[in-house]
Protein backbone atom coordinates (compact mmCIF):
# COMPACT_ATOMS: atom_id res chain seq x y z
CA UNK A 1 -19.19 57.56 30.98
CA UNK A 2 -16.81 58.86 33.15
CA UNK A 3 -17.17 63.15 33.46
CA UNK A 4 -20.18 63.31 32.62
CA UNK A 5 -23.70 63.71 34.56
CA UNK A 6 -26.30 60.91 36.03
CA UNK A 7 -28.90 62.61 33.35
CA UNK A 8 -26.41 62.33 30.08
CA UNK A 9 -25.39 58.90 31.03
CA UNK A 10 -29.20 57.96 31.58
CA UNK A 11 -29.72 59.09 28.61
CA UNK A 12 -27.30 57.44 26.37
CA UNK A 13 -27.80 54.31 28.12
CA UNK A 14 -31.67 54.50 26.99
CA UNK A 15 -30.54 55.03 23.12
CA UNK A 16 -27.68 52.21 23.46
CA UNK A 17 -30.19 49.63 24.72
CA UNK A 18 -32.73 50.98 22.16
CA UNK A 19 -30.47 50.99 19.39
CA UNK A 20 -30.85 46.93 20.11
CA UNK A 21 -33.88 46.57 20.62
CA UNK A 22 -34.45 47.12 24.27
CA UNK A 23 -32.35 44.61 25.75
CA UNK A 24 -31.01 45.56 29.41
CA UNK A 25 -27.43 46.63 29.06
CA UNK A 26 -27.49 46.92 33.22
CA UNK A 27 -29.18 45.86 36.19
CA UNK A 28 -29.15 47.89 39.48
CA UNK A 29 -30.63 46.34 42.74
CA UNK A 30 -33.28 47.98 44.62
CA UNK A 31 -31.71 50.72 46.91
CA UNK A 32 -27.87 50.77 45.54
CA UNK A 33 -26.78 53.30 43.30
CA UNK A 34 -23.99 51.57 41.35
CA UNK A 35 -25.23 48.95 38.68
CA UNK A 36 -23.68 46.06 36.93
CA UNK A 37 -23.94 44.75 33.41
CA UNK A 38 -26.32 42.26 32.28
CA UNK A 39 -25.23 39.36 30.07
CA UNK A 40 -26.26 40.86 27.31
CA UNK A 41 -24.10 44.02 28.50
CA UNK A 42 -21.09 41.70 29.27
CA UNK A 43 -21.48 40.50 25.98
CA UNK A 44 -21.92 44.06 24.25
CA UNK A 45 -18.44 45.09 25.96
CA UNK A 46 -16.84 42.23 25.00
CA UNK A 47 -17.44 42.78 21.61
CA UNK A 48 -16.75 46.52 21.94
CA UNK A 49 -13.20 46.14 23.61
CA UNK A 50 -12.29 43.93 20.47
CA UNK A 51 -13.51 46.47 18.09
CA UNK A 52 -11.34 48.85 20.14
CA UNK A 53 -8.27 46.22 19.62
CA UNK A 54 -8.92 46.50 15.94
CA UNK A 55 -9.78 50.39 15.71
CA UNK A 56 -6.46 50.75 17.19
CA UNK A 57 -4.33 48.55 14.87
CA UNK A 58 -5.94 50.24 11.76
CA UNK A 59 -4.79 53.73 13.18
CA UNK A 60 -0.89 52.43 14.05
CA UNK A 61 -1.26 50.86 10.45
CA UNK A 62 -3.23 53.70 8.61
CA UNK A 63 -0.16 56.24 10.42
CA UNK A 64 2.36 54.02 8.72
CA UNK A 65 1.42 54.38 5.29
CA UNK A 66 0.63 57.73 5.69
CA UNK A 67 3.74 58.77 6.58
CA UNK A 68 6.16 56.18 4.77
CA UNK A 69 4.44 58.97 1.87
CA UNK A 70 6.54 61.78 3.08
CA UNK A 71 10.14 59.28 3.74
CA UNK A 72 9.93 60.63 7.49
CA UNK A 73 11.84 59.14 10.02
CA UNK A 74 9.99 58.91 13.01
CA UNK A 75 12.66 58.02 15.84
CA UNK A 76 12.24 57.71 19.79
CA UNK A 77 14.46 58.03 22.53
CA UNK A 78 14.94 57.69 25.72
CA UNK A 79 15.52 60.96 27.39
CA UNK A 80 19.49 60.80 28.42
CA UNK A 81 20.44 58.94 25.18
CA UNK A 82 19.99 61.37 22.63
CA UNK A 83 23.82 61.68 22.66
CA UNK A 84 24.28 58.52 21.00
CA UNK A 85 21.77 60.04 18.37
CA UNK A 86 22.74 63.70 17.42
CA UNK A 87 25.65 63.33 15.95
CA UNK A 88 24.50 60.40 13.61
CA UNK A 89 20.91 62.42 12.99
CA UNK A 90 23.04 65.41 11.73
CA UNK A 91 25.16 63.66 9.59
CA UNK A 92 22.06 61.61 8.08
CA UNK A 93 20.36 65.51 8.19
CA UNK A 94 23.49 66.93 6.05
CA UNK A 95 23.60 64.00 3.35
CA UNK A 96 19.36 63.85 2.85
CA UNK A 97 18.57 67.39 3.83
CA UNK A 98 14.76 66.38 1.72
CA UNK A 99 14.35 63.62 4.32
CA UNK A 100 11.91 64.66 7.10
CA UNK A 101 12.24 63.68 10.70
CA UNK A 102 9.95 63.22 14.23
CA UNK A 103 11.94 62.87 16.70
CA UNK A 104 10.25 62.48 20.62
CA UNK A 105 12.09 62.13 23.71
CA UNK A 106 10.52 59.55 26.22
CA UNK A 107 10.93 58.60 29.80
CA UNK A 108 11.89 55.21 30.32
CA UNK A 109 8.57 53.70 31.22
CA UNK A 110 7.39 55.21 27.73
CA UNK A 111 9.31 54.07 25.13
CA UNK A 112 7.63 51.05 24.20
CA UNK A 113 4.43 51.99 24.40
CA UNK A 114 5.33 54.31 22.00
CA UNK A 115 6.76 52.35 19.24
CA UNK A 116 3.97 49.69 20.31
CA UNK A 117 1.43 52.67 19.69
CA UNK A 118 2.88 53.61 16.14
CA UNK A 119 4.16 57.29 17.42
CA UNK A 120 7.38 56.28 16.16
CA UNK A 121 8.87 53.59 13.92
CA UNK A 122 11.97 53.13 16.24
CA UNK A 123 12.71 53.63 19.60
CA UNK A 124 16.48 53.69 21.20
CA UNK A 125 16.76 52.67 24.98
CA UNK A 126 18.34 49.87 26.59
CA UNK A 127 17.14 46.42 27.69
CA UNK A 128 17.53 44.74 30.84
CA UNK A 129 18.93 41.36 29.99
CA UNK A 130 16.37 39.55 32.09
CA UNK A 131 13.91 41.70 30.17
CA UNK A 132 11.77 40.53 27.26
CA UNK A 133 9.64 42.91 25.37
CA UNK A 134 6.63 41.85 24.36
CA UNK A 135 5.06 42.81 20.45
CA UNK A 136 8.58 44.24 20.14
CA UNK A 137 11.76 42.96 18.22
CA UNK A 138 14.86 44.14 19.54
CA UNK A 139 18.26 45.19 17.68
CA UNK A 140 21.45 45.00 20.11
CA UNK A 141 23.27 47.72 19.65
CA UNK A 142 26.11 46.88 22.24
CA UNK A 143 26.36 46.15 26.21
CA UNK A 144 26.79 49.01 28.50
CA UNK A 145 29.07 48.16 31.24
CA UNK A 146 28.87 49.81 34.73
CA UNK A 147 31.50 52.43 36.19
CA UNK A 148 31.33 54.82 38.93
CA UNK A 149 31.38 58.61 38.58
CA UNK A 150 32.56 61.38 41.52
CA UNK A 151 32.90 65.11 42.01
CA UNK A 152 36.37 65.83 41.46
CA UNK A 153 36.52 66.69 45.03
CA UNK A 154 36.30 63.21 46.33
CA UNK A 155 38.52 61.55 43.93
CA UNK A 156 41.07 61.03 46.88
CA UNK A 157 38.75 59.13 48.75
CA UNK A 158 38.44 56.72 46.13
CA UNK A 159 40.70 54.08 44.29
CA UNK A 160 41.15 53.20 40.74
CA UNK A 161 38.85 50.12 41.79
CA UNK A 162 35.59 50.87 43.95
CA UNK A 163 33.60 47.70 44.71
CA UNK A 164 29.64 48.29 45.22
CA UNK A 165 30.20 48.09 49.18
CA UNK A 166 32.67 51.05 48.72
CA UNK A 167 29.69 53.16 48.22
CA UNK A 168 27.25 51.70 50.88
CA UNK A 169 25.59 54.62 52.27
CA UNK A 170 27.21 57.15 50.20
CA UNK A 171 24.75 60.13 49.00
CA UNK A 172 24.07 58.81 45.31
CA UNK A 173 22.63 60.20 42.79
CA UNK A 174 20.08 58.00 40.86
CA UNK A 175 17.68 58.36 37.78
CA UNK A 176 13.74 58.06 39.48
CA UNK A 177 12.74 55.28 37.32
CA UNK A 178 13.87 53.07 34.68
CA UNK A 179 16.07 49.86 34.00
CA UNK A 180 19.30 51.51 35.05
CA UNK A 181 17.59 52.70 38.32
CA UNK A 182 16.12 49.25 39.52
CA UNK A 183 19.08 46.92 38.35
CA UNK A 184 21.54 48.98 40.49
CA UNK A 185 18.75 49.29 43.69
CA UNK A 186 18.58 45.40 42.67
CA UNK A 187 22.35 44.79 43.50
CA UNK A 188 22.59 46.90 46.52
CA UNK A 189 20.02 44.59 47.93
CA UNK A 190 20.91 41.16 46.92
CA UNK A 191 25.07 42.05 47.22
CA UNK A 192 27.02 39.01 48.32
CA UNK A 193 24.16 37.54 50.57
CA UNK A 194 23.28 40.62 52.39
CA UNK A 195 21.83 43.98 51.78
CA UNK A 196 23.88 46.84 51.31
CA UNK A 197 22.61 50.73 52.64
CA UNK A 198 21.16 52.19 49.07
CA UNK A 199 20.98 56.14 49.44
CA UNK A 200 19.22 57.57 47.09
CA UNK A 201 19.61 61.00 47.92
CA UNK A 202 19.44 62.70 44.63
CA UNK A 203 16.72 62.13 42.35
CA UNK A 204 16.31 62.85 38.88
CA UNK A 205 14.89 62.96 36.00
CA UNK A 206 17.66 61.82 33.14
CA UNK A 207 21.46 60.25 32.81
CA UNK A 208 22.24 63.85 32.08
CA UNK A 209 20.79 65.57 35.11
CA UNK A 210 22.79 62.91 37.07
CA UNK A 211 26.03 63.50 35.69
CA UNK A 212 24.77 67.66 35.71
CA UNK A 213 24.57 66.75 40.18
CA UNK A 214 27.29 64.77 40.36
CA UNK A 215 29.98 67.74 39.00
CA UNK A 216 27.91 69.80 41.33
CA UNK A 217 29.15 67.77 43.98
CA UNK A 218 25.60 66.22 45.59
CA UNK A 219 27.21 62.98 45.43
CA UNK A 220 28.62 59.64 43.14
CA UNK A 221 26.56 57.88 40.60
CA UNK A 222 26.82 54.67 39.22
CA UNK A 223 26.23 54.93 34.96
CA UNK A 224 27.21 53.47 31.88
CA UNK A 225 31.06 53.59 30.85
CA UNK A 226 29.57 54.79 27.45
CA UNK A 227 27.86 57.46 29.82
CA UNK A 228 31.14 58.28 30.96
CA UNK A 229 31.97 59.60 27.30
CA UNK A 230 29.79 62.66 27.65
CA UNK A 231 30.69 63.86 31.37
CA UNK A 232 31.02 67.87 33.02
CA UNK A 233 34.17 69.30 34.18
CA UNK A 234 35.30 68.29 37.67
CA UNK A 235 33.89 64.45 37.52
CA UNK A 236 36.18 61.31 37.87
CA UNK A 237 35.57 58.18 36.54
CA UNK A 238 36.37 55.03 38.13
CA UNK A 239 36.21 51.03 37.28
CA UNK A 240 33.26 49.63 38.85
CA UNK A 241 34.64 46.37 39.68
CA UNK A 242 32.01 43.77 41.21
CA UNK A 243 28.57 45.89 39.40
CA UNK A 244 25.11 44.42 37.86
CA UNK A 245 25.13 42.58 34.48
CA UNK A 246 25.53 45.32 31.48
CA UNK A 247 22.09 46.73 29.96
CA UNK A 248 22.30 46.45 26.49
CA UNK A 249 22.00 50.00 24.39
CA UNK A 250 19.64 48.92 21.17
CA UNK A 251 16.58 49.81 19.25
CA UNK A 252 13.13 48.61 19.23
CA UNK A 253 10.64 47.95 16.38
CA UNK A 254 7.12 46.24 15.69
CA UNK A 255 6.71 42.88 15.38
CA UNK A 256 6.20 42.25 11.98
CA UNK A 257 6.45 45.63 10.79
CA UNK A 258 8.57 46.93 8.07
CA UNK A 259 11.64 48.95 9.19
CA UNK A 260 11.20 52.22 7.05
CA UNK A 261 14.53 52.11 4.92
CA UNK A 262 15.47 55.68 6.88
CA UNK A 263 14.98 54.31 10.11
CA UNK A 264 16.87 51.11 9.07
CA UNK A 265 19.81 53.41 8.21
CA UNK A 266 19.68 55.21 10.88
CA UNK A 267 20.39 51.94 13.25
CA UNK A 268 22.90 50.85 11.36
CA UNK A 269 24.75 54.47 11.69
CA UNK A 270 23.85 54.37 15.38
CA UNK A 271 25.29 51.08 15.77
CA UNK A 272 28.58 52.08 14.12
CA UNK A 273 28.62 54.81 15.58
CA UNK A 274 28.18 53.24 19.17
CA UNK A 275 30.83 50.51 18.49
CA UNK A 276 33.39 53.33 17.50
CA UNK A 277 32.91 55.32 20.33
CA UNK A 278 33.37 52.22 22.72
CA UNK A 279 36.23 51.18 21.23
CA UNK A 280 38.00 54.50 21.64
CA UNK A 281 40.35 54.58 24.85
CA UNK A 282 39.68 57.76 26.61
CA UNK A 283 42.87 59.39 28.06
CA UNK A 284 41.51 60.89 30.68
CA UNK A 285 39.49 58.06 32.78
CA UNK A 286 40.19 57.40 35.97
CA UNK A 287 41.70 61.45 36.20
CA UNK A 288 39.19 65.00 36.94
CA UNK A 289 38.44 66.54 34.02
CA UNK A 290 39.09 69.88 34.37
CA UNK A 291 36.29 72.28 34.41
CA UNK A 292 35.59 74.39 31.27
CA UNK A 293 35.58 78.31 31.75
């Protein structure tokens, strides 16, 4: 009843109570201006929160077979990892041009709630390894290992080999939120039985907005070595020697749920695509990439 005036609710209070027979949905005490619910009120929202549960399962199911009628693809992602998509999307665009597809970009806390939700019928991100997800199934795609990324600039200060502790506080650049944020603020503070300085001192929003501050020189970032595949000019890479456990880069569906057959080829593109691209040696790690013009 939230928004809405003392009158309005009065008033469809009175027709909810009448509506069976009278009863006393709420109780207020003499004096107080909030109320509480009656039994028979606890009982009514009981039985209205399960209806909910339902009402929303028929939707998420009733969007499904509505849209398995057009052979859409309805794909998430996390924002940052669409670069692991595009490539595969246009190929899969070029050989079914017919095929429709939704595509939505979501922040990290967002994902699964979204393919949990029925917005999408897939949802690329990563996993923390002490994660489970809940209602979801998830298809590894493969581990992403930790290295460290600098401005070109600093690439003298800094060996082949950096150790966590070679960064204590160094201005980093970090993602605000998400699994790669709070496994690498995890080490920093549990690092070889003491606590090393974190420095967050850039903030932002994507894996792409950190790699865009790091060329900019604001400071070094600790991302994924498949991250490392899609950097600016004037960034080095280096070997992150003593990092967290690897996130693994995968996809998550429903429970239960049939995988569309589009989406189902579209993780097992992604997933070739992912273990070709890891497998290739890039030439120039651990030297600055020149800056384009």
């Amino acid at each position: 009843m939230r928004g809405r005036s003392r009158a309005t609710t009065g008033r469809l209070l009175a027709d909810l109570e009448a509506a069976f027979e009278d009863t006393p949905l709420v109780q207020r005490a003499p004096g107080q201006r909030s109320v509480v619910l009656t039994p028979a009120g606890e009982e009514l929202a009981r039985r209205v929160r399960l209806l909910m549960r339902h009402w929303d399962r028929w939707l998420v199911a009733t969007r499904d077979a509505l849209l398995s009628t057009r052979r859409a693809i309805r794909v998430g992602v996390l924002v940052g990892a669409f670069d692991l998509l595009a490539d595969v999307l246009e190929d899969m665009q070029r050989d079914e041009p017919e095929r429709a597809l939704h595509m939505i970009e979501y922040a990290d806390d967002h994902l699964q709630e979204g393919v949990l939700e029925g917005e999408v019928d897939i949802g690329f991100g990563t996993l923390d390894p002490s994660e489970t997800a809940r209602a979801l199934e998830f298809h590894p795609i493969g581990a992403l290992p930790w290295v460290v990324i600098a401005p070109a600039s600093m690439a003298a200060k800094l060996g082949a080999r950096v150790r966590l502790a070679d960064l204590e506080g160094r201005a980093l650049v970090v993602t605000r939120s998400g699994p790669a944020r709070e496994t690498i603020e995890q080490h920093f503070a549990d690092h070889d039985g003491r606590p090393l300085a974190f420095d967050p001192a850039f903030e932002v929003s994507s894996s792409p907005r950190v790699v865009e501050a790091v060329a900019r020189g604001f400071g070094v970032a600790v991302v994924s070595r498949f991250r490392a595949r899609f950097l600016q000019g004037g960034v080095v890479v280096r070997e992150l020697v003593d990092g967290p456990e690897a996130l693994i880069a995968g996809a998550f569906t429903r429970k239960g749920a049939r995988i569309p057959s589009g989406a189902a080829e579209l993780l097992a593109r992604a997933t070739h695509h992912f273990q070709t691209l890891s497998r290739a040696e890039d030439p120039r790690a651990d030297r600055p990439r020149a800056r384009r013009r």
